[in-house]
N, C-alpha and C. Protein backbone atom coordinates (compact mmCIF):
# COMPACT_ATOMS: atom_id res chain seq x y z
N UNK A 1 82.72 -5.14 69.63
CA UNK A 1 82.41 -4.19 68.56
C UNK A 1 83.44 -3.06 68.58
N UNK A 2 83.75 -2.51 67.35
CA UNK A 2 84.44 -1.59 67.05
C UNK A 2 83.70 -0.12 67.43
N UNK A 3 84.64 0.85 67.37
CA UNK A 3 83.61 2.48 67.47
C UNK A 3 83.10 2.20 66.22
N UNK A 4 83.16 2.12 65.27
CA UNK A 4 82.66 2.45 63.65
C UNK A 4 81.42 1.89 63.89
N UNK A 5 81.55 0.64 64.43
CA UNK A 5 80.21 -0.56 64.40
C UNK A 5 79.24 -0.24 65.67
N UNK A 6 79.91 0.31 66.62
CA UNK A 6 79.13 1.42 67.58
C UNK A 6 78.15 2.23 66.98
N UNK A 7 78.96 3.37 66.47
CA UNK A 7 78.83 4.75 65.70
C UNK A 7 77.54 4.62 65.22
N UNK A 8 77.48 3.17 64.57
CA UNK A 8 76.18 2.80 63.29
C UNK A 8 74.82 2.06 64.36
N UNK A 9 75.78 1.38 65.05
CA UNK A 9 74.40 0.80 66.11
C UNK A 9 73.41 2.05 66.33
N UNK A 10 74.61 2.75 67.39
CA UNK A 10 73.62 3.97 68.00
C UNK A 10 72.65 5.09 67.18
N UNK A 11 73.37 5.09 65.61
CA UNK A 11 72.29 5.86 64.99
C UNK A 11 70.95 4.80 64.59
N UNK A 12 71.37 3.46 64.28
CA UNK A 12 70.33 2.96 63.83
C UNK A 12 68.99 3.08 65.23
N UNK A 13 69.56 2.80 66.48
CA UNK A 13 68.94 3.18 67.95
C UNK A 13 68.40 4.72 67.72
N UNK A 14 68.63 5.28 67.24
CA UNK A 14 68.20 6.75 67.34
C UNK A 14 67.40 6.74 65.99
N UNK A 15 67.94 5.95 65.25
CA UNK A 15 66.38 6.33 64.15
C UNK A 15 65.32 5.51 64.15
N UNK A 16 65.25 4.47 64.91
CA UNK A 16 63.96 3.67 65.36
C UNK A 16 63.21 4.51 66.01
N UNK A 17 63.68 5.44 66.97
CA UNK A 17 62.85 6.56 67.75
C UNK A 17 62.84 8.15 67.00
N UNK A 18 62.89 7.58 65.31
CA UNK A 18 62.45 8.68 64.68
C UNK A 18 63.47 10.10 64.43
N UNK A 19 64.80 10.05 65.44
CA UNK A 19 65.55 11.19 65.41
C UNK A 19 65.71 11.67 64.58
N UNK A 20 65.77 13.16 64.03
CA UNK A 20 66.06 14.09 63.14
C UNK A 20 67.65 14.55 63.11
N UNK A 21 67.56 14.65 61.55
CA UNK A 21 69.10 15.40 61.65
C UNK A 21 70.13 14.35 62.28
N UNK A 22 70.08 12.90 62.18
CA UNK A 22 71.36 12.38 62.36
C UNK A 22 72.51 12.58 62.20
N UNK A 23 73.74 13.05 62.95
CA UNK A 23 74.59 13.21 62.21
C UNK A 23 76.24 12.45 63.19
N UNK A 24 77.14 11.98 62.42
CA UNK A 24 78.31 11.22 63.22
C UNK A 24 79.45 11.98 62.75
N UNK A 25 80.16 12.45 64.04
CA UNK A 25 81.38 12.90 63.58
C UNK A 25 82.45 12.14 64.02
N UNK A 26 83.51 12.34 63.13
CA UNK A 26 84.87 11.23 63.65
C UNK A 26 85.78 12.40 64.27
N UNK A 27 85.71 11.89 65.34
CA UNK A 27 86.60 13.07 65.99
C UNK A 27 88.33 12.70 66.67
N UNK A 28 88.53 11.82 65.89
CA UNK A 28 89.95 10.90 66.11
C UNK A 28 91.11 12.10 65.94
N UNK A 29 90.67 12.87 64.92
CA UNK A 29 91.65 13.73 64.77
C UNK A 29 91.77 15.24 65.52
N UNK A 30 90.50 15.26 66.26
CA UNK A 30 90.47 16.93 66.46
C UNK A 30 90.52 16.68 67.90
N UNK A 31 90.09 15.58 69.04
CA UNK A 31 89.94 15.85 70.07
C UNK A 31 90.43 14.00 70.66
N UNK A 32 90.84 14.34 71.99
CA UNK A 32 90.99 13.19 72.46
C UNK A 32 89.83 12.69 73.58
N UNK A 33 88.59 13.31 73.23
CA UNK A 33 87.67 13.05 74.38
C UNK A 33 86.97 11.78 73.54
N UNK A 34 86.67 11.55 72.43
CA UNK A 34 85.91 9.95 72.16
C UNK A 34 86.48 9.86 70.50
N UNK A 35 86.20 8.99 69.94
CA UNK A 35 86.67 8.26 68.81
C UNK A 35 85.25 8.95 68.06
N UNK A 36 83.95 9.17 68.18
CA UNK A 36 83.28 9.59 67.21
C UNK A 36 82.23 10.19 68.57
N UNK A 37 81.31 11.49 67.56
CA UNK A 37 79.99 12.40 67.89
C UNK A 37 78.88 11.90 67.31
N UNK A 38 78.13 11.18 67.88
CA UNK A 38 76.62 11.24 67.05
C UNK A 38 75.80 12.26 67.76
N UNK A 39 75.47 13.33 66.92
CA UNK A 39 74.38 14.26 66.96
C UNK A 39 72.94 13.74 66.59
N UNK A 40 72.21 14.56 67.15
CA UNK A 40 70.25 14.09 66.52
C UNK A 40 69.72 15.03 67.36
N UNK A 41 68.25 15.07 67.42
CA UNK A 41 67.40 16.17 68.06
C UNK A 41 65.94 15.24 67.91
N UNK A 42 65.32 15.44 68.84
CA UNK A 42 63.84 15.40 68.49
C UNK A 42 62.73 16.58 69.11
N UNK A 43 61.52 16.22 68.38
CA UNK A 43 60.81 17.49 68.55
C UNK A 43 60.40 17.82 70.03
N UNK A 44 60.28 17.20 70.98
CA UNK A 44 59.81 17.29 72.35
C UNK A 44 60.72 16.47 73.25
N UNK A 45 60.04 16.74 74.52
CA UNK A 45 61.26 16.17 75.62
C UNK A 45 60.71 14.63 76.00
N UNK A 46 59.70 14.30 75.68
CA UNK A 46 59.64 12.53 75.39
C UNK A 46 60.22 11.92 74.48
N UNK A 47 60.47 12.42 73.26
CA UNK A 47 60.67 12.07 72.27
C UNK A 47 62.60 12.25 72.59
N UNK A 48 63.30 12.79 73.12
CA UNK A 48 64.28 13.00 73.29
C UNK A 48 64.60 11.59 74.26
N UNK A 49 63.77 11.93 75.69
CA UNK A 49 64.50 10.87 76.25
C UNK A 49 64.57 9.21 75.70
N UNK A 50 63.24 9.01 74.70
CA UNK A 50 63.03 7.40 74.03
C UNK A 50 63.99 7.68 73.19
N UNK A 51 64.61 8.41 72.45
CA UNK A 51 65.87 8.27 71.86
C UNK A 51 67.27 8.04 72.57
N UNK A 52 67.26 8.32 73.98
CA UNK A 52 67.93 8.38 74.83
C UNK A 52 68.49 6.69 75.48
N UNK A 53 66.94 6.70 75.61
CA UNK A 53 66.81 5.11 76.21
C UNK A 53 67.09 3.97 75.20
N UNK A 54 66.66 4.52 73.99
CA UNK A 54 66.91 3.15 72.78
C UNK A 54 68.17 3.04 72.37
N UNK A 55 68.59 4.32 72.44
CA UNK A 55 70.31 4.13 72.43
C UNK A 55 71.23 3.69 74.15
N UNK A 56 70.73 3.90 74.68
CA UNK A 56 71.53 2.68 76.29
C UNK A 56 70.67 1.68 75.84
N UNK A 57 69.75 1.16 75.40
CA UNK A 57 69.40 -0.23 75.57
C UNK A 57 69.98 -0.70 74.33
N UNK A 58 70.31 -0.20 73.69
CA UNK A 58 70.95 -1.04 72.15
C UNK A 58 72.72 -1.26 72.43
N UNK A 59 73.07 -0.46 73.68
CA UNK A 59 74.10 -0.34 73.49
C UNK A 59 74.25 -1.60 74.39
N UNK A 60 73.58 -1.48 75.81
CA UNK A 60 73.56 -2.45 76.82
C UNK A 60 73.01 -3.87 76.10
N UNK A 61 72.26 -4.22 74.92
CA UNK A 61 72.04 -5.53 74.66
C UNK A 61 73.11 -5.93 73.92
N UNK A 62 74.11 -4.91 73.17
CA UNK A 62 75.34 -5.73 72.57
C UNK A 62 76.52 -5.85 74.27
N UNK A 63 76.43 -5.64 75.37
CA UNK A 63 77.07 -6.25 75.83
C UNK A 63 78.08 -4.88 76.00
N UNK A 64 77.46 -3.26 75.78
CA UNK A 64 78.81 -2.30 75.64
C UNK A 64 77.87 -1.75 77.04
N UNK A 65 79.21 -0.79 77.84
CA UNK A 65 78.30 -0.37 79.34
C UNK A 65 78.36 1.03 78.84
N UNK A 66 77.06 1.58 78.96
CA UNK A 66 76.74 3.23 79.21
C UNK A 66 77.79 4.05 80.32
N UNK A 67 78.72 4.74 80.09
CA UNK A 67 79.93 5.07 81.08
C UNK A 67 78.86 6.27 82.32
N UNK A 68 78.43 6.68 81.42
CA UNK A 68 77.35 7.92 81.85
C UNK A 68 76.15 8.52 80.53
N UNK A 69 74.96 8.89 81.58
CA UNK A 69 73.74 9.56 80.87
C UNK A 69 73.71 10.60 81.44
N UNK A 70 73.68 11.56 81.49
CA UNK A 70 73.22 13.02 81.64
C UNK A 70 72.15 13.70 80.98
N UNK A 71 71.43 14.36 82.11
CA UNK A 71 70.64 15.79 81.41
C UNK A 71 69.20 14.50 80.70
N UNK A 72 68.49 13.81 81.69
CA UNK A 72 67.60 12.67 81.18
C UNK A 72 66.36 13.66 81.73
N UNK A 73 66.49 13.93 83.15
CA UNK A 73 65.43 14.34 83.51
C UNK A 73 64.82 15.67 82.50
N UNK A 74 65.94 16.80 82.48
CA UNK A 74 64.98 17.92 81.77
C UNK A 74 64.75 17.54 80.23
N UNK A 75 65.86 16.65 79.71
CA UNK A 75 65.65 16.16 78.01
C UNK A 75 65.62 17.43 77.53
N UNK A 76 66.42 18.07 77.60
CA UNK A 76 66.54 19.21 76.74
C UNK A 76 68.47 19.42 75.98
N UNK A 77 68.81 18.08 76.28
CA UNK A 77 70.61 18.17 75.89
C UNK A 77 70.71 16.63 76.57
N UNK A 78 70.51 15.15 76.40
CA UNK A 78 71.01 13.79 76.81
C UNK A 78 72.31 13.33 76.24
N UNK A 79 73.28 13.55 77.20
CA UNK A 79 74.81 12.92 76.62
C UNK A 79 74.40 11.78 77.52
N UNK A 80 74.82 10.81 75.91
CA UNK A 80 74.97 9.14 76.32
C UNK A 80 76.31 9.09 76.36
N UNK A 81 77.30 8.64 77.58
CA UNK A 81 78.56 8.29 76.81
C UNK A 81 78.87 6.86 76.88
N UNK A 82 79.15 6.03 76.11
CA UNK A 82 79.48 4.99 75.49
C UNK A 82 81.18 4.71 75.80
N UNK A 83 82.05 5.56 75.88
CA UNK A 83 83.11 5.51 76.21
C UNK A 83 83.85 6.25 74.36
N UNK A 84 84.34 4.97 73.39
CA UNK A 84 84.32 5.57 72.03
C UNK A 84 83.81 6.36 71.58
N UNK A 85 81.91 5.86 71.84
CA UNK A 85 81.24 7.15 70.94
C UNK A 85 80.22 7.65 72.16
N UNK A 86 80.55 9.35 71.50
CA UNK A 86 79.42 10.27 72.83
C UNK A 86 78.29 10.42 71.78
N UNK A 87 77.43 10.48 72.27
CA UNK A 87 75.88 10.33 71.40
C UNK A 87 75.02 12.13 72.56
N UNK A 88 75.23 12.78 71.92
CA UNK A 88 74.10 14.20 71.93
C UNK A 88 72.99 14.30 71.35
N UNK A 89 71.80 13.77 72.33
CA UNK A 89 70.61 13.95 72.10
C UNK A 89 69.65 15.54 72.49
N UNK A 90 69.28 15.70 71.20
CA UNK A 90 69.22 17.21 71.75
C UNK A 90 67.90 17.41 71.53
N UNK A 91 66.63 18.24 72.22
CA UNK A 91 65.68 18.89 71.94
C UNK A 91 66.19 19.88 70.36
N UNK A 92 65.24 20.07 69.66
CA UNK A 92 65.56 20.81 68.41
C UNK A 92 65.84 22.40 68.76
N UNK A 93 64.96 22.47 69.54
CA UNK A 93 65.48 23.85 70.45
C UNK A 93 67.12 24.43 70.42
N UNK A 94 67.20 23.15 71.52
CA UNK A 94 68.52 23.19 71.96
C UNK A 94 69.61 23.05 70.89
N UNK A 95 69.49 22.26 69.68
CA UNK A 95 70.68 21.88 68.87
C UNK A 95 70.83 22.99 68.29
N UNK A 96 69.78 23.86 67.54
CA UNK A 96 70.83 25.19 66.74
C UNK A 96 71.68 25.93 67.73
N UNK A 97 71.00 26.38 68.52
CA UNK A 97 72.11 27.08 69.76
C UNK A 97 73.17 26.47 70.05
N UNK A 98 73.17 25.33 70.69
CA UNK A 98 74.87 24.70 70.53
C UNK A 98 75.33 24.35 69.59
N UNK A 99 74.85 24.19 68.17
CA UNK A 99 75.47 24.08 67.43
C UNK A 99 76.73 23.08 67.10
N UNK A 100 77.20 22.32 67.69
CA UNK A 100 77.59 20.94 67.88
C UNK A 100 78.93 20.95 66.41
N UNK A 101 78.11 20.95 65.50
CA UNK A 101 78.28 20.49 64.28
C UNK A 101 79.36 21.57 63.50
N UNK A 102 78.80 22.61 63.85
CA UNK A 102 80.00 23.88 63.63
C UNK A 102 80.97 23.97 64.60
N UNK A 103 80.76 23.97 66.19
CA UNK A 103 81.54 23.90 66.45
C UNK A 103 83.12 23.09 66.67
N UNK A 104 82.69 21.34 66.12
CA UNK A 104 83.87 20.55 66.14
C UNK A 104 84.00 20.49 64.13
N UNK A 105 83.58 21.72 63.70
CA UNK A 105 83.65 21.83 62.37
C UNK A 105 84.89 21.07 61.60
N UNK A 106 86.02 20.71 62.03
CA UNK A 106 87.21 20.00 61.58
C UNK A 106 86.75 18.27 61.49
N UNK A 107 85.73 18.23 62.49
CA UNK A 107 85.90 16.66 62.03
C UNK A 107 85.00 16.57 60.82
N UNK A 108 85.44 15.10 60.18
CA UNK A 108 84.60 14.54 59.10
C UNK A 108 83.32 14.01 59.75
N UNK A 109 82.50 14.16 58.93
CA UNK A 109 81.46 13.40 58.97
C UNK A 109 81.40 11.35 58.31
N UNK A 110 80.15 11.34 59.09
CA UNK A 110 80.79 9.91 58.99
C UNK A 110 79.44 9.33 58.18
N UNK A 111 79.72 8.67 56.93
CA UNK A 111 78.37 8.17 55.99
C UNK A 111 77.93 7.23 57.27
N UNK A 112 76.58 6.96 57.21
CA UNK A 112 75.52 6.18 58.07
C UNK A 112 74.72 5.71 57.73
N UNK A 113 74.00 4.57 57.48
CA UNK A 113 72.85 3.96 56.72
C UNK A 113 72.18 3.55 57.71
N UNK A 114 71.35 5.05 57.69
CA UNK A 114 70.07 4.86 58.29
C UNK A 114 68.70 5.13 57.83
N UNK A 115 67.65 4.68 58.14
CA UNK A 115 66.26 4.71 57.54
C UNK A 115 66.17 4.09 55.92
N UNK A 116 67.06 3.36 55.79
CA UNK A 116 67.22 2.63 54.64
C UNK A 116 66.64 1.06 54.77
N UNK A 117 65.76 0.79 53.89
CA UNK A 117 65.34 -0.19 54.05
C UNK A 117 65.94 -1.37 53.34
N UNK A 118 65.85 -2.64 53.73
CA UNK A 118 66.84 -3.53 53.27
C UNK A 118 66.53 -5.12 53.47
């Protein structure tokens, strides 16, 4: 699989567990730390880590290895890294304060078809 075809796995993994505020940034151009950002939040710290887990298990059943998970136990900030794409699972708390989205404000956003039925 490609990052793009990543990018889309992991949100579709994050919106089976309901995540809010999906959002993918392509960060090819602004940073050399991954090929794309998927942002999300959920309302509590269960609800964070099953977004956490459905995205390593979606990633681990196509056969891609989780490089690192962080920040599982408090679920208040879960970086999945994937290697291409870093996936920030955030308590809702936590996401306005870091702010994510403003701060790598240069990248594009990336269209995603998710919660679309089909």
């Amino acid at each position: 699989m490609n990052s793009n075809e990543i990018v889309q796995l992991v949100a579709e993994a994050s919106d089976d567990k309901r995540a809010e505020d999906i959002v993918a940034l392509d960060m090819n151009e602004v940073s050399l730390i991954a090929d794309y950002f998927l942002i999300c939040h959920g309302s509590n710290e269960r609800q964070v880590q099953a977004i956490a887990r459905s995205i390593k298990d979606a990633a681990e059943e196509k056969g891609i290895s989780v490089k690192r998970l962080e920040g599982y136990e408090q679920a208040r900030w879960i970086l999945v890294d994937i290697g291409d794409v870093v996936c920030h699972v955030f308590h809702k708390d936590e996401r306005s304060y870091y702010n994510l989205e403003r701060l790598w404000g240069d990248a594009a956003r990336v269209s995603l078809s998710v919660g679309q039925e089909g």
